[in-house]
PDB file of N, CA and C in Angstrom:
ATOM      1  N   UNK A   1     -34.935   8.919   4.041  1.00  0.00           N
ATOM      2  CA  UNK A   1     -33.547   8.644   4.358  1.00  0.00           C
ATOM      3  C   UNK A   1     -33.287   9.129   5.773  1.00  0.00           C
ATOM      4  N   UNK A   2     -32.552   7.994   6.733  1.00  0.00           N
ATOM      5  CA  UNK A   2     -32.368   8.427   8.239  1.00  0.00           C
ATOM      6  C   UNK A   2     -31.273   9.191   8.236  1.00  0.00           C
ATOM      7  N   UNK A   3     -30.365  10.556   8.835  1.00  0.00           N
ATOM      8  CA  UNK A   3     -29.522  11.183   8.722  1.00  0.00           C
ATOM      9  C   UNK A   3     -28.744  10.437   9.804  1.00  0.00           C
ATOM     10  N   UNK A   4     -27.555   9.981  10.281  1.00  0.00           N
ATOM     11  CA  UNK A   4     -26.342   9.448  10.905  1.00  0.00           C
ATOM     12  C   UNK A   4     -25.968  10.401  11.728  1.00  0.00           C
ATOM     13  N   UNK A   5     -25.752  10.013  12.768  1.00  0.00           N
ATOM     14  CA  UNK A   5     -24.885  11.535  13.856  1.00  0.00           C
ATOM     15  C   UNK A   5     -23.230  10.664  13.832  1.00  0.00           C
ATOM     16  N   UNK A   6     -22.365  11.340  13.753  1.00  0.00           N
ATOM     17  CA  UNK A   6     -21.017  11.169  13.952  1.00  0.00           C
ATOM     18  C   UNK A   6     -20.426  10.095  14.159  1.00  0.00           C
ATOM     19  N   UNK A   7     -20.718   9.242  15.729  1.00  0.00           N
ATOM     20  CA  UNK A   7     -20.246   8.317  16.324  1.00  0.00           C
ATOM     21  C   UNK A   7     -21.249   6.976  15.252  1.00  0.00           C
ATOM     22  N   UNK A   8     -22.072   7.417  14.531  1.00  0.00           N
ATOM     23  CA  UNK A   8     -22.908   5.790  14.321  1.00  0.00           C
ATOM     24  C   UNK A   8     -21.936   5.997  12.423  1.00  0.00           C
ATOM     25  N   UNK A   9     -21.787   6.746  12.245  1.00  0.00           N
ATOM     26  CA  UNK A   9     -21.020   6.533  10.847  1.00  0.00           C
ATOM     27  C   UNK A   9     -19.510   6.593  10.966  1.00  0.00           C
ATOM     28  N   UNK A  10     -18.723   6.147  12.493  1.00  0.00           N
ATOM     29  CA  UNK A  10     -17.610   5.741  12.535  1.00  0.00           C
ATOM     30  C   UNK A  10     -17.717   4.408  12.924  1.00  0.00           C
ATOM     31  N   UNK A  11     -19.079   4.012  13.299  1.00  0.00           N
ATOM     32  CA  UNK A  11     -19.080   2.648  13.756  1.00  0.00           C
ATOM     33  C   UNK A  11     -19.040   1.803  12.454  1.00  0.00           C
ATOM     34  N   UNK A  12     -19.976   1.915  11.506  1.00  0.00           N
ATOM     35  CA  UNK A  12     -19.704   1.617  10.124  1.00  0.00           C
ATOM     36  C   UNK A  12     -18.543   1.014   9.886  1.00  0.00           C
ATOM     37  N   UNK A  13     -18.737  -0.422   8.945  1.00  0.00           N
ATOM     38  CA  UNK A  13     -17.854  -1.144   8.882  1.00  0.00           C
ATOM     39  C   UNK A  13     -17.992  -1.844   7.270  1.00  0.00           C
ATOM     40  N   UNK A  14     -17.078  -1.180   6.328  1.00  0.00           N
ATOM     41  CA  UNK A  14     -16.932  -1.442   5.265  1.00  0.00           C
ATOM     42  C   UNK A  14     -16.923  -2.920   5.070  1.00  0.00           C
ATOM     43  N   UNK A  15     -17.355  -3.541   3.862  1.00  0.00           N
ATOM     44  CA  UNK A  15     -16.898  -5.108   3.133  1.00  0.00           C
ATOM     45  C   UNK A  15     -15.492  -4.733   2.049  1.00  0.00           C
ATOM     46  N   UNK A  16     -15.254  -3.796   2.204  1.00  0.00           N
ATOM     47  CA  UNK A  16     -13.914  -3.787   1.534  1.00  0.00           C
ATOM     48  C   UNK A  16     -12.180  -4.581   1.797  1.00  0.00           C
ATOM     49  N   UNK A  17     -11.608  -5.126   0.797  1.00  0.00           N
ATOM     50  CA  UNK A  17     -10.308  -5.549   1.585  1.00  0.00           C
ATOM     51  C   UNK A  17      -9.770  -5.080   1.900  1.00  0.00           C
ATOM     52  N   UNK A  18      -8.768  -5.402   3.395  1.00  0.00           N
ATOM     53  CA  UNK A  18      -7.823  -4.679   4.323  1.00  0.00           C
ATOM     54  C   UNK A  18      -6.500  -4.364   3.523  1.00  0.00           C
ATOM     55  N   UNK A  19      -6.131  -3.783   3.793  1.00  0.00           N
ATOM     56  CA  UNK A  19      -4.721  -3.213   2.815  1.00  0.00           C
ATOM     57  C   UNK A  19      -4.025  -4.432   3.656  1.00  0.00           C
ATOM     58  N   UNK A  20      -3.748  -5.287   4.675  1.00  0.00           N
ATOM     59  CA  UNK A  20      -3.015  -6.297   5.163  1.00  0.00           C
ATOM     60  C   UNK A  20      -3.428  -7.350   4.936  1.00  0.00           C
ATOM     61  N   UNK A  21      -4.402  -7.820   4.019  1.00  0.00           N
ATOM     62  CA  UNK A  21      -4.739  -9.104   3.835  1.00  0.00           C
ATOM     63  C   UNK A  21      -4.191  -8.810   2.299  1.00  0.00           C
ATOM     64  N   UNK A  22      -4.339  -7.801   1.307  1.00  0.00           N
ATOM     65  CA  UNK A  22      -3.260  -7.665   0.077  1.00  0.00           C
ATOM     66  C   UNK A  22      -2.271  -7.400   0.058  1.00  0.00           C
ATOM     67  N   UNK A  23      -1.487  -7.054   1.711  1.00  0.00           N
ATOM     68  CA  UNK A  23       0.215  -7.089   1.202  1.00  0.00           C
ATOM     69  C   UNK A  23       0.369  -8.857   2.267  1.00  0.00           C
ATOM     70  N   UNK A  24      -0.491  -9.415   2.505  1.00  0.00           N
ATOM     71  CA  UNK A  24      -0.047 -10.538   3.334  1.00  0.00           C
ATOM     72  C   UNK A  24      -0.065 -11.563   1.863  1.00  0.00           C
ATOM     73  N   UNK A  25      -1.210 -11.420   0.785  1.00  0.00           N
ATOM     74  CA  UNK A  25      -0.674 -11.790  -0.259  1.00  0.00           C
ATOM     75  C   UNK A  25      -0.003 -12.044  -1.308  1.00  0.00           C
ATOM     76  N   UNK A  26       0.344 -10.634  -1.570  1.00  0.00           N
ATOM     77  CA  UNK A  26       1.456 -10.233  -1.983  1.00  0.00           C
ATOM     78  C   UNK A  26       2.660 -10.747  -1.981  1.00  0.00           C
ATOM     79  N   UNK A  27       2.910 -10.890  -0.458  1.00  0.00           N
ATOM     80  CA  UNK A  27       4.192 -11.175  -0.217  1.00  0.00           C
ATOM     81  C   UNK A  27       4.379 -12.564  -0.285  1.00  0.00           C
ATOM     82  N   UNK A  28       3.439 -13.116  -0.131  1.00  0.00           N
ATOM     83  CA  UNK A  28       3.272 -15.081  -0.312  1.00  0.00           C
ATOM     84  C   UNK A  28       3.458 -15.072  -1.593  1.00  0.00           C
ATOM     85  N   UNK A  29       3.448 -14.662  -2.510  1.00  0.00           N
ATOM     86  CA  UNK A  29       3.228 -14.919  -3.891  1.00  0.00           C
ATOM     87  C   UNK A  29       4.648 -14.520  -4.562  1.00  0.00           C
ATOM     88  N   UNK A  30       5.051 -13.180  -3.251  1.00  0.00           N
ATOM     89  CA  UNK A  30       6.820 -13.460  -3.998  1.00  0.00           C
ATOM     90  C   UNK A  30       7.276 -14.211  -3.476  1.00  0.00           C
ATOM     91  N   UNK A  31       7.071 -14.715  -2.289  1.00  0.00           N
ATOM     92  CA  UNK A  31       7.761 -15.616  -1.596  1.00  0.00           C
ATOM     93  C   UNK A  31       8.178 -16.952  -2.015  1.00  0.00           C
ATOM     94  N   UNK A  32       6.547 -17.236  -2.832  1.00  0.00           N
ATOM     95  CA  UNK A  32       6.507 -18.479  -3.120  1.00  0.00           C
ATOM     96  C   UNK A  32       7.153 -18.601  -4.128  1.00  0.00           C
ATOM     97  N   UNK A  33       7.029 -17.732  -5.295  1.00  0.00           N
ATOM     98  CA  UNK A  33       7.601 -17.519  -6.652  1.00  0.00           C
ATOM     99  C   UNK A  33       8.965 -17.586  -6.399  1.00  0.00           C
ATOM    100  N   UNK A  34       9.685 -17.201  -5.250  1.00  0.00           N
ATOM    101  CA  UNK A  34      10.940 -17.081  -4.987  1.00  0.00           C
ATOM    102  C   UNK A  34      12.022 -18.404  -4.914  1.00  0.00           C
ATOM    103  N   UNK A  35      11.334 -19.049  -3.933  1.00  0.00           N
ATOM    104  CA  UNK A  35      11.105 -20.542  -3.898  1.00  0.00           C
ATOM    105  C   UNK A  35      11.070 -21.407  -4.859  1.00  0.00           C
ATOM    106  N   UNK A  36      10.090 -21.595  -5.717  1.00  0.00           N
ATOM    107  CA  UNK A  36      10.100 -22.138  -6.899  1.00  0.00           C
ATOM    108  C   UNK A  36      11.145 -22.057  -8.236  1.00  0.00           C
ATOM    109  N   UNK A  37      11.576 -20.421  -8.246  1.00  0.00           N
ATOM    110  CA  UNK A  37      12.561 -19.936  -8.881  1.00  0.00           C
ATOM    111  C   UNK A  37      14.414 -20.379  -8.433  1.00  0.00           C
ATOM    112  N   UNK A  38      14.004 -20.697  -7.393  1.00  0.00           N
ATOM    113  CA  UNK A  38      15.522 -21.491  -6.658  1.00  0.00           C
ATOM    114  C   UNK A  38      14.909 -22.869  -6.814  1.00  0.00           C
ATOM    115  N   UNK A  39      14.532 -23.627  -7.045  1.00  0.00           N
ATOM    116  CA  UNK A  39      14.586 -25.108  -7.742  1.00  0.00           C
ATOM    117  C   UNK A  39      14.622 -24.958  -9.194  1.00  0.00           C
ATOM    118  N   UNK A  40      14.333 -24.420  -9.610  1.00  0.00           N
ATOM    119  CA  UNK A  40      13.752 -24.609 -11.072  1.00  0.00           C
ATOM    120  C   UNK A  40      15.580 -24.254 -11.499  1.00  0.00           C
ATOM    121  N   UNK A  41      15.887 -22.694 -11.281  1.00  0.00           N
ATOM    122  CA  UNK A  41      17.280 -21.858 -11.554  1.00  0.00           C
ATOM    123  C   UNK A  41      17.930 -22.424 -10.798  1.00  0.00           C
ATOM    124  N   UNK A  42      18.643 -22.998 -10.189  1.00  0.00           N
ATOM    125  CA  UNK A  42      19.513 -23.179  -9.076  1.00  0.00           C
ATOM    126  C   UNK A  42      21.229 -22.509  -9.393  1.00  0.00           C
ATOM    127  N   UNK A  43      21.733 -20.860  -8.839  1.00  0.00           N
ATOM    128  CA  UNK A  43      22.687 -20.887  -9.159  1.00  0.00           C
ATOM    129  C   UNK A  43      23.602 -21.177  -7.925  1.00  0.00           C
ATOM    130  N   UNK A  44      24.946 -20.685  -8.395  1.00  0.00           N
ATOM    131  CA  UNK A  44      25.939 -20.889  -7.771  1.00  0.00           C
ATOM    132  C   UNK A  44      26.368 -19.884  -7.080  1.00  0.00           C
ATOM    133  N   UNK A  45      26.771 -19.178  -5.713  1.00  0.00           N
ATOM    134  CA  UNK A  45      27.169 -18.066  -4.843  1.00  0.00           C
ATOM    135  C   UNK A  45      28.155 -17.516  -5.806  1.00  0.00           C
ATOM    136  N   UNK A  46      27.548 -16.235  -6.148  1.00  0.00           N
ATOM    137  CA  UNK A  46      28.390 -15.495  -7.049  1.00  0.00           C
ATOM    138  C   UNK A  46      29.912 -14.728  -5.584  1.00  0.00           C
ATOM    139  N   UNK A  47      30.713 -15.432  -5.735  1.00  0.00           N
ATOM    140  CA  UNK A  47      32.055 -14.564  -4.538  1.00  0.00           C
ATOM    141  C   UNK A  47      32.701 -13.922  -5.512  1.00  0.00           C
ATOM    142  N   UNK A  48      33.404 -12.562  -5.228  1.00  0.00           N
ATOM    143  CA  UNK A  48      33.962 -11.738  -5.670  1.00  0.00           C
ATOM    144  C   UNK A  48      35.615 -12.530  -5.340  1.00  0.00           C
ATOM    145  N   UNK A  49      36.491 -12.675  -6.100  1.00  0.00           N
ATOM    146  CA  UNK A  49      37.395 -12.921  -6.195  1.00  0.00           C
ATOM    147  C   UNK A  49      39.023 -12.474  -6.281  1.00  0.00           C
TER     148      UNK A  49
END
């Protein structure tokens, strides 16, 4: 086993997902759901009266 000095095990580059590619999904998925939920529900502007 080769031992790593400092700078070569910060160079290291995980295959793990970016925490911004799961909230960039995330948010498409409420977005979209959101969307869909205003055709499907369609209400009326609730005004205080």
């Amino acid at each position: 086993m080769q031992e790593l000095k400092k700078d070569e095990m910060q160079s290291i580059k995980g295959g793990g997902i970016s925490i911004w590619i799961v909230t960039g999904i995330s948010v498409a998925i409420v977005f979209i759901s959101g969307i869909i939920d205003g055709f499907v529900r369609p209400q009326e502007c609730q005004s205080k009266k």
